[in-house]
Protein backbone atom coordinates (compact mmCIF):
# COMPACT_ATOMS: atom_id res chain seq x y z
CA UNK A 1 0.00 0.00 0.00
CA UNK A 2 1.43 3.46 -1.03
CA UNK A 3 1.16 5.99 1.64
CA UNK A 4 -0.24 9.41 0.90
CA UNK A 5 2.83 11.46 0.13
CA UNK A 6 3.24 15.15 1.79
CA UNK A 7 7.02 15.19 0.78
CA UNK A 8 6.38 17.52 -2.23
CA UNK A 9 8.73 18.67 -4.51
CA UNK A 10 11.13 21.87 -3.93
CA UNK A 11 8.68 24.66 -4.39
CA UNK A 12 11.81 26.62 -5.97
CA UNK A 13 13.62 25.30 -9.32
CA UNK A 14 16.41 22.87 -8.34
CA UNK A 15 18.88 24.62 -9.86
CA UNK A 16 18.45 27.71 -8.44
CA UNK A 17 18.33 26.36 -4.68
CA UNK A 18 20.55 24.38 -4.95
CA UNK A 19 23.06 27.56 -6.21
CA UNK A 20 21.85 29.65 -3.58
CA UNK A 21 22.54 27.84 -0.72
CA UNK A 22 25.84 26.27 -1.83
CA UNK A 23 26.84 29.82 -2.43
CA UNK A 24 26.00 30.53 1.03
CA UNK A 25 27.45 26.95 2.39
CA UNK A 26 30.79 28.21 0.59
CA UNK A 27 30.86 31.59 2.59
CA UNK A 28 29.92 29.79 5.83
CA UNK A 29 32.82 27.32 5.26
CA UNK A 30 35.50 30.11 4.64
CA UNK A 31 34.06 32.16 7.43
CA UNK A 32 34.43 28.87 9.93
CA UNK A 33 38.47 29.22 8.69
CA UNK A 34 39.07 32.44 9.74
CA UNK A 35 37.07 31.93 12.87
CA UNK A 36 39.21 28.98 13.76
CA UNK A 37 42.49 30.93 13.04
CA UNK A 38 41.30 33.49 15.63
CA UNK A 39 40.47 31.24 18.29
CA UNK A 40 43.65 28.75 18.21
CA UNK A 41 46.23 31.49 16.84
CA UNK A 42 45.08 35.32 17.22
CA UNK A 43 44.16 34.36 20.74
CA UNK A 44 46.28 31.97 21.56
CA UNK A 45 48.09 33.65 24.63
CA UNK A 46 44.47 33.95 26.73
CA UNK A 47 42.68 31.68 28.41
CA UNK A 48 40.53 28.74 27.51
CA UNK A 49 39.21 25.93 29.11
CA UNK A 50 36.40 23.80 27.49
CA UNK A 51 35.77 19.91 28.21
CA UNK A 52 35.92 16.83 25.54
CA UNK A 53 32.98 14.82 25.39
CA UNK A 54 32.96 11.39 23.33
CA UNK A 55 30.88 11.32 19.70
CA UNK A 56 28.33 8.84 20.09
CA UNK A 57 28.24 6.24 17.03
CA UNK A 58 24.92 4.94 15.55
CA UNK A 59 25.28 1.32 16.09
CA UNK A 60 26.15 2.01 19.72
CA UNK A 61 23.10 2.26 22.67
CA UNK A 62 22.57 5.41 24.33
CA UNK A 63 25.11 5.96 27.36
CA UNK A 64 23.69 6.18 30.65
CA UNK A 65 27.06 7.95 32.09
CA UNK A 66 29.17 10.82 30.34
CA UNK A 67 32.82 11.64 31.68
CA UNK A 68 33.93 14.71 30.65
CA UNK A 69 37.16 15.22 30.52
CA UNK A 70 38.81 18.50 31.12
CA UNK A 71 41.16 20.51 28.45
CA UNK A 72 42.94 23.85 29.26
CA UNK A 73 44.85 26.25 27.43
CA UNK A 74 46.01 25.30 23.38
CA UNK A 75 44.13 21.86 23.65
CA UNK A 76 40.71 23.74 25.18
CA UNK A 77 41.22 26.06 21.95
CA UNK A 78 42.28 23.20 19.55
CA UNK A 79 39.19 21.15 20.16
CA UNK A 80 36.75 24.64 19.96
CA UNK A 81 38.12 25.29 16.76
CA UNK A 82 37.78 21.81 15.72
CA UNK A 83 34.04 21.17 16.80
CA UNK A 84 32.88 24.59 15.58
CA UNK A 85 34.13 24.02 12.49
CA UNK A 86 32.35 20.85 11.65
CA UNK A 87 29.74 20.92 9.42
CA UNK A 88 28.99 17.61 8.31
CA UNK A 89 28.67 14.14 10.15
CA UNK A 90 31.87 12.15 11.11
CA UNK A 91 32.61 8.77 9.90
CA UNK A 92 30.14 6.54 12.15
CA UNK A 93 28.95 9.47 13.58
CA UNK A 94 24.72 8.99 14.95
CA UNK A 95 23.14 11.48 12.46
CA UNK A 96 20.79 12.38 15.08
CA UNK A 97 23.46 14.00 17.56
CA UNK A 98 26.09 16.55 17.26
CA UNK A 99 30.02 16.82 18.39
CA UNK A 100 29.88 18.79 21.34
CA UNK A 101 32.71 20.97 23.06
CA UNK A 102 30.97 22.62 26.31
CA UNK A 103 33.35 25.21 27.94
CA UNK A 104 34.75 28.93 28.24
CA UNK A 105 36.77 30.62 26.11
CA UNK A 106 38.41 34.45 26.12
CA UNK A 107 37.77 36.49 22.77
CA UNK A 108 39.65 39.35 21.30
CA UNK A 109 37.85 42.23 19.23
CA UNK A 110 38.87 40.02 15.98
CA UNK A 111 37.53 37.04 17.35
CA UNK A 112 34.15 39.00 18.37
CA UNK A 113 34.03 40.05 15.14
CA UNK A 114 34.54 36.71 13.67
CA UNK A 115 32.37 35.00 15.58
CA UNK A 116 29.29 37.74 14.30
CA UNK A 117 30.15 36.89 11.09
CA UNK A 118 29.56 33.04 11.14
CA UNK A 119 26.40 33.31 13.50
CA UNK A 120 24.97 35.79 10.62
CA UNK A 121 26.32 33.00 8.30
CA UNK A 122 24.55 30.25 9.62
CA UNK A 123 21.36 32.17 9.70
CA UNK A 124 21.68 33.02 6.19
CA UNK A 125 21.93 29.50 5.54
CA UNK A 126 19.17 28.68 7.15
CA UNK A 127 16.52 30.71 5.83
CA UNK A 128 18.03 29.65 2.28
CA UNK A 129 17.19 25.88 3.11
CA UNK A 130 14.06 26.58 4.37
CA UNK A 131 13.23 27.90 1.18
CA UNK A 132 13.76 24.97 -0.62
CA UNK A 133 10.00 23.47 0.75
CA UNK A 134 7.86 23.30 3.41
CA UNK A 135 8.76 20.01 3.86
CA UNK A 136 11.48 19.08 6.48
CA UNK A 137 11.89 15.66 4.63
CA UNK A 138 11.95 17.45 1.31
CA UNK A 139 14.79 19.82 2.87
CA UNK A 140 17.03 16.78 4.42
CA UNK A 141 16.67 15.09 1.11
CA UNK A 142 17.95 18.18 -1.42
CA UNK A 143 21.01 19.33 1.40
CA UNK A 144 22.34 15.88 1.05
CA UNK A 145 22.38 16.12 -2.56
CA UNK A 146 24.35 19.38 -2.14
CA UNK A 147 26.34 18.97 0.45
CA UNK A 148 27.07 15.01 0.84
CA UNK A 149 27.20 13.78 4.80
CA UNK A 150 25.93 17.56 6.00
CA UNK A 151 24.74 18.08 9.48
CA UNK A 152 21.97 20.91 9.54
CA UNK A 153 22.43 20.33 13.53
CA UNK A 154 26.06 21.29 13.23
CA UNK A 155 25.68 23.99 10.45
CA UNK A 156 22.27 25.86 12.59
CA UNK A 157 23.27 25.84 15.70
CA UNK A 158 24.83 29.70 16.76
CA UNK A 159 27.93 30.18 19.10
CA UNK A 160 26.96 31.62 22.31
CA UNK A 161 29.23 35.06 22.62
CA UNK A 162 28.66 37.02 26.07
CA UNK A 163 29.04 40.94 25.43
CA UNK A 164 30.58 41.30 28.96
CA UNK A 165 32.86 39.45 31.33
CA UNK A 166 30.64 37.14 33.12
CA UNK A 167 30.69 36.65 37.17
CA UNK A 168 30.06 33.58 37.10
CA UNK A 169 29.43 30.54 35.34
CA UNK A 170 27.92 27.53 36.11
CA UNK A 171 27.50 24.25 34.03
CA UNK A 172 25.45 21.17 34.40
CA UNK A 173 23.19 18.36 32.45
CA UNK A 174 19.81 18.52 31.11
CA UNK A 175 18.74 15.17 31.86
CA UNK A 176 15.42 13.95 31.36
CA UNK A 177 13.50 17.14 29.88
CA UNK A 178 10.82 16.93 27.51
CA UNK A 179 9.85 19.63 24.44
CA UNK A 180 6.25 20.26 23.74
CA UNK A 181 4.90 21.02 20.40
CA UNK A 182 1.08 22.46 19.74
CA UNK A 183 -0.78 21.13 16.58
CA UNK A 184 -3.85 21.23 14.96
CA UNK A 185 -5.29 18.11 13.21
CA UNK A 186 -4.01 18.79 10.02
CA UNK A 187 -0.92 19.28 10.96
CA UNK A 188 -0.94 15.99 12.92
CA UNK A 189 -1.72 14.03 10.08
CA UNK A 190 1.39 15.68 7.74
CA UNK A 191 3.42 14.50 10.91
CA UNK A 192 1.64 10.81 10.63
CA UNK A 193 1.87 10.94 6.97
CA UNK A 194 5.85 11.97 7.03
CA UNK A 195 6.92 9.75 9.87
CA UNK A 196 5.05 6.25 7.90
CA UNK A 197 7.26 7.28 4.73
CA UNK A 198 10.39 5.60 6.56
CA UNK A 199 9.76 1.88 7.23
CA UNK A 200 12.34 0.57 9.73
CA UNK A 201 13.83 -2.24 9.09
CA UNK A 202 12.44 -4.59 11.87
CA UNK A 203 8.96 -3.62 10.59
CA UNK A 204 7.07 -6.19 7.91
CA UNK A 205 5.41 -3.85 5.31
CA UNK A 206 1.93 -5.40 5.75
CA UNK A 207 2.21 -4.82 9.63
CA UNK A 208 3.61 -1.03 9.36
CA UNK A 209 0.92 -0.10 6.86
CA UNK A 210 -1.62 -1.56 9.17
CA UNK A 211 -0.20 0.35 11.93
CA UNK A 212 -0.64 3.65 9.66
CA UNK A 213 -4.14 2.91 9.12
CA UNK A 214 -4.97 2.40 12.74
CA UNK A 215 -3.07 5.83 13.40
CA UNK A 216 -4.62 7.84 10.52
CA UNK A 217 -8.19 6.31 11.41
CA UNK A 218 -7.88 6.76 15.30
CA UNK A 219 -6.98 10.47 13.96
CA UNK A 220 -9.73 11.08 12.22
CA UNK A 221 -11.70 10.90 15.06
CA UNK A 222 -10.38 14.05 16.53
CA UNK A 223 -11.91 17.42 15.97
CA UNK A 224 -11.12 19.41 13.53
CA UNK A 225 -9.93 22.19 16.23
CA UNK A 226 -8.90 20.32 18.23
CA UNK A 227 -5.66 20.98 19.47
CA UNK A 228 -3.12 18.20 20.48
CA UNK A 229 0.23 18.13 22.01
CA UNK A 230 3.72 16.26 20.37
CA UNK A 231 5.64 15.85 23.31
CA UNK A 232 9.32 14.53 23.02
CA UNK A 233 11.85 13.62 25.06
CA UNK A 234 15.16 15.92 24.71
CA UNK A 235 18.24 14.29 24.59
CA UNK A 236 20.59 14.74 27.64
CA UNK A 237 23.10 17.55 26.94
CA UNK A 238 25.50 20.23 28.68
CA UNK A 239 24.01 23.35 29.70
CA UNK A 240 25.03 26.76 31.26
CA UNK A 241 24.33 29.18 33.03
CA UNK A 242 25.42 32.61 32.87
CA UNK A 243 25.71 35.42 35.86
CA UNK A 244 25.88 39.00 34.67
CA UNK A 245 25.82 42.08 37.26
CA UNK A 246 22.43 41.00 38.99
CA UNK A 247 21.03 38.01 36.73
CA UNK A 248 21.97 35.79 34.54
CA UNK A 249 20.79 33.81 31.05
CA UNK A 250 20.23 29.70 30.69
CA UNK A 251 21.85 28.49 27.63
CA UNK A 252 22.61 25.03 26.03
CA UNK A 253 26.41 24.32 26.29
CA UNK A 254 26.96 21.94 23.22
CA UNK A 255 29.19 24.83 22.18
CA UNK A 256 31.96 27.10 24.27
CA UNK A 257 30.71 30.42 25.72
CA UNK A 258 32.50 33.07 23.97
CA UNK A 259 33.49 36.36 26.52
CA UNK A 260 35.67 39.34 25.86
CA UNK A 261 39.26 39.18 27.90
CA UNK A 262 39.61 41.67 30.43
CA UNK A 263 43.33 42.40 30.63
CA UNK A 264 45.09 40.94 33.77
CA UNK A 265 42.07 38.43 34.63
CA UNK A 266 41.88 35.05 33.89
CA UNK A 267 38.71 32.71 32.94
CA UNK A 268 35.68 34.09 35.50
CA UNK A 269 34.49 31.90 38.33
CA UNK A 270 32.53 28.61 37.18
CA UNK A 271 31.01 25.31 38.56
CA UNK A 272 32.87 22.62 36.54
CA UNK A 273 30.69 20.09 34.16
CA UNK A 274 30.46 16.71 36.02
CA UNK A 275 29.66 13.30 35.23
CA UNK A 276 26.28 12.89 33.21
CA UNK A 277 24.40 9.87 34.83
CA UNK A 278 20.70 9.20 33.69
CA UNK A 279 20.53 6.09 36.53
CA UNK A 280 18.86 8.47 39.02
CA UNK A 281 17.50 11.06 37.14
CA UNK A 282 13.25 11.53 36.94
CA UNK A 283 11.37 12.67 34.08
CA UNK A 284 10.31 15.71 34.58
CA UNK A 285 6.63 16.65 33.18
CA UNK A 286 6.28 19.58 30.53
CA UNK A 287 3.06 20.10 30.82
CA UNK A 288 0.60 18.11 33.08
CA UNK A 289 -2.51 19.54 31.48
CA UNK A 290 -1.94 16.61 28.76
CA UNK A 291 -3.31 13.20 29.25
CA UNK A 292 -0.66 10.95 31.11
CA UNK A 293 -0.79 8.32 28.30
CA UNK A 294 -0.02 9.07 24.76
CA UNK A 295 -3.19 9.18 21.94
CA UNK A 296 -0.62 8.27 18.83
CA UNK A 297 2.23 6.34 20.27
CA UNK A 298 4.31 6.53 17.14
CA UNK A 299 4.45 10.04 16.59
CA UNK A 300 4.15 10.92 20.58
CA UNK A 301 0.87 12.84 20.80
CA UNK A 302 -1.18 13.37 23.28
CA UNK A 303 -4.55 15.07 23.96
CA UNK A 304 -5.49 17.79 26.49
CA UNK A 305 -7.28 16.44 29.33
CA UNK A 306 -10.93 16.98 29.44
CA UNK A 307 -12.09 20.59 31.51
């Protein structure tokens, strides 16, 4: 049975998107260069100190413990420059995570300056993929073609830069927290229709089409304004948090916190990253307004409780 297909063509002609955001790609790449030259050469003489964490390989299971271990100095800058700079997956690499390099590093003007320029890079890249379709399938599919092995997680995500010396910072894990996502029934069933296009491999046809049915049909029962709720759970990853005069800003650490250097100080105050462990950790609830078991398993979506 062919499913009903929402992964429509590139609204734009091939050609033209594919020119567009290579061009961009291109910039991004050369930009990435000169940011890495600033951070391991320009800057070499002040201080750094970010932490290695291990790239986790797709035939592996997911870890329950993390060791970080700690890099000062050249290697803390080596490593940023090398993480930052990657833009597609590594050999063996689990396409759905990303190298990560948590940590704090000191920034000259040039750097600052540097560091502008890729962020406005990446964005730039960004909205020139998402004008390639509505269609996040459709989008994965065409980058591929153009830039074989990319990671859109690598190439999106910005580099946090503080304008000011920090107080304080403090790192941790995010273990255990869960995303939310509003929909209306439409929408639900492009996310039903998209997710059955991609048959694992320890599924028999016959049974994952008649799963599909039983998902589109049990669907089709809802309302059509009724709203429902994807709920996912989030990876467990580095996160920091920032103290500036009287407050401070939460921010996920998968990259190093950029500051300016304040001649004659070294790196600010910080609690150090320690060992990720999921063993002990609860779930914690996003939103307990939602019914405690899931309506659509396979696409995780859940319905408001009843008023």
């Amino acid at each position: 049975m062919s499913h009903e297909c929402i992964d429509a063509p590139p609204q734009r002609d091939h050609l033209e998107t594919r020119v567009s955001v290579k061009a961009i790609y291109d910039q991004l790449v050369k930009a990435l260069e000169t940011l890495s030259e600033c951070i391991t050469v320009v800057d070499a003489h002040l201080p750094a100190r970010t932490y290695w964490l291990p790239m986790r390989h797709k035939d592996s299971d997911k870890p329950h413990t993390i060791e970080p271990k700690l890099l000062d100095g050249h290697q803390a800058r080596q490593r940023a420059a090398e993480i930052i700079s990657e833009t597609q997956l590594r050999k063996g690499q689990d396409p759905r995570t990303a190298l990560r390099c948590p940590g704090m590093i000191a920034m000259s003007a040039q750097t600052a300056q540097a560091l502008q320029d890729v962020n406005a890079l990446k964005e730039d890249f960004k909205m020139a993929v998402k004008q390639i379709s509505d269609s996040a399938s459709t989008r994965k599919r065409e980058i591929v073609k153009i830039i074989p092995y990319a990671s859109l997680m690598h190439i999106y995500r910005p580099i946090s830069i503080s304008v000011l010396y920090p107080n304080k910072v403090s790192f941790g894990w995010a273990v255990n927290t869960q995303s939310s996502k509003r929909m209306t029934r439409a929408r639900a069933r492009s996310l039903l229709d998209t997710h059955y296009q991609s048959k694992p491999e320890n599924w028999e046809e016959e049974a994952w089409d008649k799963q599909w049915q039983m998902d589109i049909t049990k669907l089709a029962g809802v309302a059509e304004d009724e709203i429902l709720v994807q709920r996912n759970l989030i990876a467990p990853h580095p996160e920091m948090r920032v103290y500036i005069h009287d407050g401070y800003q939460e921010a996920i650490a998968n990259l190093p916190l950029f500051y300016p250097h304040v001649e004659g100080r070294d790196l600010p105050p910080f609690r150090p990253l320690g060992t990720m462990d999921t063993r002990f950790a609860r779930a914690k609830r996003c939103n307990t307004m939602v019914e405690d078991e899931p309506f659509i398993q396979s696409v995780h979506l859940y319905r408001y409780k009843a008023a």
